[in-house]
Every structure is written in structure tokens, then in C-alpha cells.
N, C-alpha and C. Protein backbone atom coordinates (compact mmCIF):
# COMPACT_ATOMS: atom_id res chain seq x y z
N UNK A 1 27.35 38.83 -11.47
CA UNK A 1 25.98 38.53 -11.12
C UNK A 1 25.70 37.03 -11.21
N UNK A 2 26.50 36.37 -12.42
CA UNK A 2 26.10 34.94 -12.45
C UNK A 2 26.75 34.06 -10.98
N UNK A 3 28.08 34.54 -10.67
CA UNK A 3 28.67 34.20 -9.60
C UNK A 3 27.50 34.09 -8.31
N UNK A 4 26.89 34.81 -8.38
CA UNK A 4 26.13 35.15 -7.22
C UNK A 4 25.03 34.72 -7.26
N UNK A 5 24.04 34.36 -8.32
CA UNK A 5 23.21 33.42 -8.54
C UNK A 5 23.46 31.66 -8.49
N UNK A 6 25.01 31.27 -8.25
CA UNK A 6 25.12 30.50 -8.20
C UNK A 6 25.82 29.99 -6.74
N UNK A 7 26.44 31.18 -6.23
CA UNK A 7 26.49 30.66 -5.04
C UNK A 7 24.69 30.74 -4.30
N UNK A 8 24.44 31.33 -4.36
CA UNK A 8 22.84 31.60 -4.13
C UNK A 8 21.97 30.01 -3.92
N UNK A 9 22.47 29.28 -4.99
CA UNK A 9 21.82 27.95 -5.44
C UNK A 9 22.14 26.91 -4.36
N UNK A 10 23.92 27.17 -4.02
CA UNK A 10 24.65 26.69 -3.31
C UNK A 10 24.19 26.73 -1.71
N UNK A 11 23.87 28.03 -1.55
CA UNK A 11 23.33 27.92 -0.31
C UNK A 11 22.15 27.09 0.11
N UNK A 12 21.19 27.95 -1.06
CA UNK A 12 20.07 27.14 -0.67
C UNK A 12 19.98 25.42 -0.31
N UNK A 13 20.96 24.94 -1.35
CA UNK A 13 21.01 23.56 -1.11
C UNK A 13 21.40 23.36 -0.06
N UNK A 14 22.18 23.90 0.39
CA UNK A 14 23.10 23.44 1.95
C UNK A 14 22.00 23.38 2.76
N UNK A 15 21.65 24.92 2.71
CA UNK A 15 20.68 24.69 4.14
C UNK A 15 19.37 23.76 3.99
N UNK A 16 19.25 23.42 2.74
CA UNK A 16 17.56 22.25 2.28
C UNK A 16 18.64 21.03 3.40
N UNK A 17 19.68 20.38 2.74
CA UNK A 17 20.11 19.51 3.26
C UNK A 17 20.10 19.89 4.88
N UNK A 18 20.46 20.70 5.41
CA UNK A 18 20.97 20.74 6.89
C UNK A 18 19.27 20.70 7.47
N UNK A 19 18.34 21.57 6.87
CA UNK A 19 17.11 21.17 7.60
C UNK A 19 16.59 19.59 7.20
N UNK A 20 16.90 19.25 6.31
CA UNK A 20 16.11 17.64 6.38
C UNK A 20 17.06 16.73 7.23
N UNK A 21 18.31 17.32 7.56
CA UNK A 21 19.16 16.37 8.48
C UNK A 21 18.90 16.56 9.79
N UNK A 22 18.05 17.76 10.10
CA UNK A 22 17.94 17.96 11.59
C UNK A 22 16.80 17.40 11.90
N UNK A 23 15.79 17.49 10.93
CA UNK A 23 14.41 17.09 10.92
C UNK A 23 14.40 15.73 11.27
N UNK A 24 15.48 14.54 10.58
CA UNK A 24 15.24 13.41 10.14
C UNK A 24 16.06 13.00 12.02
N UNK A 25 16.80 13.89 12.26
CA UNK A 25 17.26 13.27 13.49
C UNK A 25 17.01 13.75 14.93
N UNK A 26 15.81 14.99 14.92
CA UNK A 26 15.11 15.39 15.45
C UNK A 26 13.45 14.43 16.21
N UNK A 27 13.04 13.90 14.97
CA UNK A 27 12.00 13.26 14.89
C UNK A 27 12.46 11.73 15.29
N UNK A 28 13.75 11.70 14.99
CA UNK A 28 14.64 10.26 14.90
C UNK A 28 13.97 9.56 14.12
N UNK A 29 13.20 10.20 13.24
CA UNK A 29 13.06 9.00 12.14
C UNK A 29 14.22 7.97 11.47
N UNK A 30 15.29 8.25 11.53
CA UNK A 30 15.76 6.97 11.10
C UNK A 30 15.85 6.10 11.86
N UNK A 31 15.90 5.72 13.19
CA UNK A 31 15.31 4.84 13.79
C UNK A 31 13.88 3.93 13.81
N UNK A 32 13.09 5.42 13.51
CA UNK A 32 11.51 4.87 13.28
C UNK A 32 11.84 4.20 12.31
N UNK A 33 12.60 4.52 11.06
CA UNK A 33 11.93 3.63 10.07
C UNK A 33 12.66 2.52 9.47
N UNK A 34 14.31 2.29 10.64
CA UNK A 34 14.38 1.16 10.52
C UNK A 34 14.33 -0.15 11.50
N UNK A 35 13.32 0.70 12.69
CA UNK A 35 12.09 -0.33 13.06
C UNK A 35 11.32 -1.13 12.50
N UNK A 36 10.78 0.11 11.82
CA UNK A 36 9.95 -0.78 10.83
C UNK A 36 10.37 -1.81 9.80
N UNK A 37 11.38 -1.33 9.23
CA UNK A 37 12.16 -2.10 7.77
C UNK A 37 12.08 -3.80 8.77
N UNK A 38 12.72 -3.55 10.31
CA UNK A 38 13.62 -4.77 10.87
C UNK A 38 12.43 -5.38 11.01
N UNK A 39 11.31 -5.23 11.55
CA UNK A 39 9.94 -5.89 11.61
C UNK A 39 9.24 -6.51 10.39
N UNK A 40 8.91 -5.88 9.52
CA UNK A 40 8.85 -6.28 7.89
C UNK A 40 9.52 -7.56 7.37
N UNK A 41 11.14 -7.52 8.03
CA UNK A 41 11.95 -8.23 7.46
C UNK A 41 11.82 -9.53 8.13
N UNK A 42 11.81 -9.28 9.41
CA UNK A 42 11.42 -10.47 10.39
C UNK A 42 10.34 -11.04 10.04
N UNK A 43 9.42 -10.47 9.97
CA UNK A 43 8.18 -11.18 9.53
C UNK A 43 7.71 -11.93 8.45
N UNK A 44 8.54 -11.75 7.56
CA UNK A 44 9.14 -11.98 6.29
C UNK A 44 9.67 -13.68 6.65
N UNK A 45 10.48 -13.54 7.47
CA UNK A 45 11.54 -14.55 7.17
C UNK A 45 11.56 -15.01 8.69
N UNK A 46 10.73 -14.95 9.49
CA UNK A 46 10.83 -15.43 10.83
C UNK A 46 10.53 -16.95 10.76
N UNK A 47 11.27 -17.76 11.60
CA UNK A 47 11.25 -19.63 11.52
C UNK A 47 9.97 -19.56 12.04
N UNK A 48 8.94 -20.85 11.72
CA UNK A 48 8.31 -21.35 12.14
C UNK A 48 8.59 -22.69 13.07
N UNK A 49 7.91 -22.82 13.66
CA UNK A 49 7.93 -24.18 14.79
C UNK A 49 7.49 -25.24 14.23
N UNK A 50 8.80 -26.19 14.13
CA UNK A 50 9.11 -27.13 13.54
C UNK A 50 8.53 -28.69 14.80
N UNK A 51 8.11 -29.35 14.88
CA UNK A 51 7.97 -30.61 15.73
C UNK A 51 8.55 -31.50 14.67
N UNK A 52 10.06 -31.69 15.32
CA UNK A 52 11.13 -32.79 14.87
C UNK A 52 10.51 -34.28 15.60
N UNK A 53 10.36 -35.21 14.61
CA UNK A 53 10.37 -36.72 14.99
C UNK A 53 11.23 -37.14 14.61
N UNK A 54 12.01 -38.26 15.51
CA UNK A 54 13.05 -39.20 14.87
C UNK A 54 12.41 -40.49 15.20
């Protein structure tokens, strides 16, 4: 019985993982959100316009 409560556990995890992996690449959120990260970051650290005199 313990065997079986523990594959039990086993499953469940699998399939938690396999639906948040379909979800996440379904929605393509990981793209969405490293849109966002790359924008954040840019904005962050994007050059400003420099007027060089010599």
C-alpha cells in the first residue's frame, strides 16, 4: 500500500510538471517574459546620446 501511495505522489508530480510545461509553452510565455526581462534590461542600461567635441 505504501508502494502505491508513493508512486501515486510520483505521478501526480509528473503530470503537475507536464501541465505547467504545456501551459508555459502554449501561452509562450517564456517568450513573453523574456521580452519583458530584455526591455527592463535595455532600459536599464541603454547609451545615451553623447555630443563629442574635440
Amino acid at each position: 500500500m505504501k508502494f502505491f501511495k508513493v508512486l501515486w505522489k510520483i505521478c501526480k508530480a509528473l503530470l503537475l510538471v507536464i501541465g505547467v510545461l504545456f501551459v508555459v509553452y502554449f501561452w509562450n510565455l517564456d517568450q513573453k517574459v523574456l521580452g519583458w526581462a530584455y526591455q527592463q534590461v535595455n532600459a536599464m542600461f541603454d547609451r545615451k546620446k553623447v555630443d563629442l567635441v574635440f
